[in-house]
C-alpha atoms as a PDB file:
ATOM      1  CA  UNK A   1     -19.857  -2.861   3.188  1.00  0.00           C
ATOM      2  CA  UNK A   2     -16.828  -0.553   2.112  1.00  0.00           C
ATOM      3  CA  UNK A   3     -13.858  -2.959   0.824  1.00  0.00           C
ATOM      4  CA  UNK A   4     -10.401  -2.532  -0.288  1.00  0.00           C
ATOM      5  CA  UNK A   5      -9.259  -5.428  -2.467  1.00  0.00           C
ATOM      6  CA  UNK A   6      -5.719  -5.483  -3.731  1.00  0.00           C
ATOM      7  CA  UNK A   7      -4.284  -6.900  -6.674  1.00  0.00           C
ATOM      8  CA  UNK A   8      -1.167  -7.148  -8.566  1.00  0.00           C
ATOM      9  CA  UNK A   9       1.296  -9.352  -6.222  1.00  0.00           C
ATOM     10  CA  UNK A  10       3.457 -11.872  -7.279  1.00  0.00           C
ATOM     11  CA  UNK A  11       6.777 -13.683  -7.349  1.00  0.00           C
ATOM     12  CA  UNK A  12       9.577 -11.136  -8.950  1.00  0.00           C
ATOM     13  CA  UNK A  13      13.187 -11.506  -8.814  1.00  0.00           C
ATOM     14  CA  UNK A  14      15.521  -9.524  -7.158  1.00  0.00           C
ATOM     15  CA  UNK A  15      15.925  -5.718  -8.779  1.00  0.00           C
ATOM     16  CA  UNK A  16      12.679  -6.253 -10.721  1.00  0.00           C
ATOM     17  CA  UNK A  17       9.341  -4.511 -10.405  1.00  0.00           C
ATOM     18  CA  UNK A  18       5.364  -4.942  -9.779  1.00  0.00           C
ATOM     19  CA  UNK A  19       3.099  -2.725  -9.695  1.00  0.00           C
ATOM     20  CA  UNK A  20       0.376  -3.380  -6.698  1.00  0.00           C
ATOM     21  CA  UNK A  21      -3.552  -1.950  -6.698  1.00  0.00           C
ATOM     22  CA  UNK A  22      -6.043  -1.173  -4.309  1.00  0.00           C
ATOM     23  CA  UNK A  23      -9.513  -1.164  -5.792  1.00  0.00           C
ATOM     24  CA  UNK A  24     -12.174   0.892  -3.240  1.00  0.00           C
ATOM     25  CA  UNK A  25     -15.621  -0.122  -3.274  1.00  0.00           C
ATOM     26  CA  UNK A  26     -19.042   0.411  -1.354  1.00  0.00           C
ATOM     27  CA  UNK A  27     -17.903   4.261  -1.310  1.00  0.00           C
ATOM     28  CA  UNK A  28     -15.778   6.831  -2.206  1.00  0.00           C
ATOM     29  CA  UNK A  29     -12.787   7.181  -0.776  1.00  0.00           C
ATOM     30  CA  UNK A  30     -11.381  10.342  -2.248  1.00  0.00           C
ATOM     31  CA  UNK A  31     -11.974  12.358   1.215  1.00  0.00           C
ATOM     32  CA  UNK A  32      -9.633   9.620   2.548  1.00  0.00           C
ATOM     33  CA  UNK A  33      -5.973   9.230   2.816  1.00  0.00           C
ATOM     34  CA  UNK A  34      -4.719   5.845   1.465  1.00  0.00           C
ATOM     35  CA  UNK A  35      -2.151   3.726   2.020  1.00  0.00           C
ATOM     36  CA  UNK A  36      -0.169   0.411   2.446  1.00  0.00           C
ATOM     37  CA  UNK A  37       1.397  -1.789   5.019  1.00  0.00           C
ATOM     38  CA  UNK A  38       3.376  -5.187   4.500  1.00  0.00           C
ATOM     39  CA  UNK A  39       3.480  -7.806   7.249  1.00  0.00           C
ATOM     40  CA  UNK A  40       6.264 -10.969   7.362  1.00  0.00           C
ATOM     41  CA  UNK A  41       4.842 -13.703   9.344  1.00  0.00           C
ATOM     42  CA  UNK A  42       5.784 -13.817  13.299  1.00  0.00           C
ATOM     43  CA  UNK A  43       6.025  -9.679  12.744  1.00  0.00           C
ATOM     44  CA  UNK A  44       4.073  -6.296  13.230  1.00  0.00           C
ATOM     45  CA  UNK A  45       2.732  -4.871  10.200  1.00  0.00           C
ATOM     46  CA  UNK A  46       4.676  -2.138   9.326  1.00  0.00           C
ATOM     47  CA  UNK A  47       4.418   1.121   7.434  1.00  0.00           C
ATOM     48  CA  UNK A  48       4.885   1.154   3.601  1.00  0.00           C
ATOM     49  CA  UNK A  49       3.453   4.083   2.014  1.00  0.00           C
ATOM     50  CA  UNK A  50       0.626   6.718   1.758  1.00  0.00           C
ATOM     51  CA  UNK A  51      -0.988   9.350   0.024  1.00  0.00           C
ATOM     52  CA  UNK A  52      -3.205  12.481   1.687  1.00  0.00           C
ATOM     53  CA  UNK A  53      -6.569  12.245   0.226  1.00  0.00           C
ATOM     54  CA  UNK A  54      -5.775  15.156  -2.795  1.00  0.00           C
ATOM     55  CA  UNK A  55      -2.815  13.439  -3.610  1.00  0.00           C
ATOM     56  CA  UNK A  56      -0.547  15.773  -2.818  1.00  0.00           C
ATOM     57  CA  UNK A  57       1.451  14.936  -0.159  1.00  0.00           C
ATOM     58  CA  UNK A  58       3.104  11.456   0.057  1.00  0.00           C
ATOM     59  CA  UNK A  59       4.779   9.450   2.501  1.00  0.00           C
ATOM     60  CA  UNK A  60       6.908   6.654   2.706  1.00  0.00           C
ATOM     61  CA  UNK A  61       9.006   4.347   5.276  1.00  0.00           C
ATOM     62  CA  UNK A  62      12.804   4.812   4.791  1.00  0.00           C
ATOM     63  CA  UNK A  63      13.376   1.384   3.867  1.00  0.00           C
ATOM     64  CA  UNK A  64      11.441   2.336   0.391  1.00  0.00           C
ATOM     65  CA  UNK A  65      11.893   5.484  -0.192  1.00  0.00           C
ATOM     66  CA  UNK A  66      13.291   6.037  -3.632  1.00  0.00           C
ATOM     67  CA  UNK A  67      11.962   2.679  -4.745  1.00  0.00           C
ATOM     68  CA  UNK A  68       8.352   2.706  -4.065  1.00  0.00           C
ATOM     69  CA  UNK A  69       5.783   5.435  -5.447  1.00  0.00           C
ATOM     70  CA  UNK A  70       2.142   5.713  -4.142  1.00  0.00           C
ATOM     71  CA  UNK A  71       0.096   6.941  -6.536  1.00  0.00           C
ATOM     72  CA  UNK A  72      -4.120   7.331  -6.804  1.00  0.00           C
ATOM     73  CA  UNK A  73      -6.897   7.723  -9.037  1.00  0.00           C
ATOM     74  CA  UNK A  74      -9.691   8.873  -7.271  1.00  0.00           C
ATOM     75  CA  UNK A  75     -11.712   8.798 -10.477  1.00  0.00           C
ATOM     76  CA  UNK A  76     -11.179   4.928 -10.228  1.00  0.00           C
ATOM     77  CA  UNK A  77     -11.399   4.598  -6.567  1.00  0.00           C
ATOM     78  CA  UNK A  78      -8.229   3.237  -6.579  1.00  0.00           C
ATOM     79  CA  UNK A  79      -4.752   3.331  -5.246  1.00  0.00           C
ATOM     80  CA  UNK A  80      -1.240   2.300  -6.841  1.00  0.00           C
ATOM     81  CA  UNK A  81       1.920   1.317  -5.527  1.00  0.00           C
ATOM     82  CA  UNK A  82       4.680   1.292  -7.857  1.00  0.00           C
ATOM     83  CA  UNK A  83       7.463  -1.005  -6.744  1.00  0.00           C
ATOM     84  CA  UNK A  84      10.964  -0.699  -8.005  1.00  0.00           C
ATOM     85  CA  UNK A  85      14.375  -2.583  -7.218  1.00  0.00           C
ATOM     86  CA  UNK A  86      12.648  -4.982  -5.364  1.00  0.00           C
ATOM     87  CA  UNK A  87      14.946  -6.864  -3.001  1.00  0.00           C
ATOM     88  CA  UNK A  88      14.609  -9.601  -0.860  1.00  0.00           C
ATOM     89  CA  UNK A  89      13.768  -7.703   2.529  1.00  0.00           C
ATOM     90  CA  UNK A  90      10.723  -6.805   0.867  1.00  0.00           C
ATOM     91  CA  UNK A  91       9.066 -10.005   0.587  1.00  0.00           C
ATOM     92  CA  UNK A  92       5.237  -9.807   2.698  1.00  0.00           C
ATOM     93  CA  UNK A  93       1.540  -9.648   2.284  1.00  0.00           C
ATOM     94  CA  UNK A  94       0.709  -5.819   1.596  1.00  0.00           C
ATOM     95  CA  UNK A  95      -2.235  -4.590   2.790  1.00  0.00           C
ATOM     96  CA  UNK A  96      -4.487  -1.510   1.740  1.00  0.00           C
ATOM     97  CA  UNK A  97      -5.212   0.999   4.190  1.00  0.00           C
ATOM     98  CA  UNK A  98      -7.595   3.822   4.521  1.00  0.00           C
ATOM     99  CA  UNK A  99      -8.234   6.796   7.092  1.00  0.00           C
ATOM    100  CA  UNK A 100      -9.115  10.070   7.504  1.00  0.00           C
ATOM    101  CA  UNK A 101      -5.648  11.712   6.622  1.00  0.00           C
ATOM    102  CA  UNK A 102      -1.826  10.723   6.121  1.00  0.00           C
ATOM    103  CA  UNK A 103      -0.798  11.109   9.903  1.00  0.00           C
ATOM    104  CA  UNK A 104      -3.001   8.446  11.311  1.00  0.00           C
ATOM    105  CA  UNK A 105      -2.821   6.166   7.941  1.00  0.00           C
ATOM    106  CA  UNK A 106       0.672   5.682   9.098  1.00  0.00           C
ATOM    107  CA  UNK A 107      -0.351   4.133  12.372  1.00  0.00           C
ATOM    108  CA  UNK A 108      -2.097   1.019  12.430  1.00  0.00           C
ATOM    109  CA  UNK A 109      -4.578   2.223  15.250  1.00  0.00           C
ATOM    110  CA  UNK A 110      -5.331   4.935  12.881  1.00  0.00           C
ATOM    111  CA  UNK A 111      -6.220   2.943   9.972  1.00  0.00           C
ATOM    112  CA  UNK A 112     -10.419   2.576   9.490  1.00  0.00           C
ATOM    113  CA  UNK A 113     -10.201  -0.010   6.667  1.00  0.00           C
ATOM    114  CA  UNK A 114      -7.581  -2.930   5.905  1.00  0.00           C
ATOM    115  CA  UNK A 115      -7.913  -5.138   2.849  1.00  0.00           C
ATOM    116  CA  UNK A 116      -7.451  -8.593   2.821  1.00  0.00           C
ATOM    117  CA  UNK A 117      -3.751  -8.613   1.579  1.00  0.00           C
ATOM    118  CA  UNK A 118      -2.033  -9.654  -1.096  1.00  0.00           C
ATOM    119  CA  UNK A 119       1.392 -11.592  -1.204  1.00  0.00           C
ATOM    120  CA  UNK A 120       4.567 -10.484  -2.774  1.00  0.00           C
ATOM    121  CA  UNK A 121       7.472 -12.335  -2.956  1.00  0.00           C
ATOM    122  CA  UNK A 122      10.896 -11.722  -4.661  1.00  0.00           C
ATOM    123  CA  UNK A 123      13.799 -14.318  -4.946  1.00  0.00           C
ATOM    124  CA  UNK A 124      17.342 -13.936  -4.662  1.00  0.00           C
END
């Protein structure tokens, strides 16, 4: 019954921006830490971003880092991800993520929930 839907992806040119979100539903998540992986087809899904369940401590993957900011509202149920300079390389379905803190959110075997994914694509 819990869900993670995400919204927000798109086609964006090269060194633009979009702005992804995760809407929670069928219970609160803000005892969970959140987060997002991308997946190219014919590839693992790999580690984006994610944020400990206060917000307070973030995490990203080094190809990101200084581009991308996770962000939640746990008044909302809802998690952000904030994605600047966008290059080609970053092109994938993003998924949602939650768990029961930011070490194992970074793992896929940790992750509890997955949402369905949400395609972003940026031209060169």
């Amino acid at each position: 019954q819990a869900q993670l839907v995400e919204s927000g992806g798109g086609l964006v040119q090269a060194g633009g921006s979009l702005r992804l979100s995760c809407a929670a539903s069928g219970r609160t998540f803000s005892n969970y830490a959140m987060g997002w992986f991308r997946q190219v087809p014919g590839k693992e899904r790999a580690f984006v971003a994610a944020i400990s369940w206060s917000g307070g401590l973030t995490y990203y993957a080094d190809s990101v880092k200084g581009r991308f900011t996770i962000s939640r509202d746990n008044a909302k149920n809802t998690v952000y991800l904030q994605m600047n300079t966008l290059k080609s390389e970053d092109t994938a379905v993003y998924y949602c993520v939650a768990g029961l803190n930011g070490v194992v959110v970074r793992t896929w075997s940790g992750v509890q929930y997955w949402g369905k994914g949400t395609r972003v694509t940026v031209s060169s």
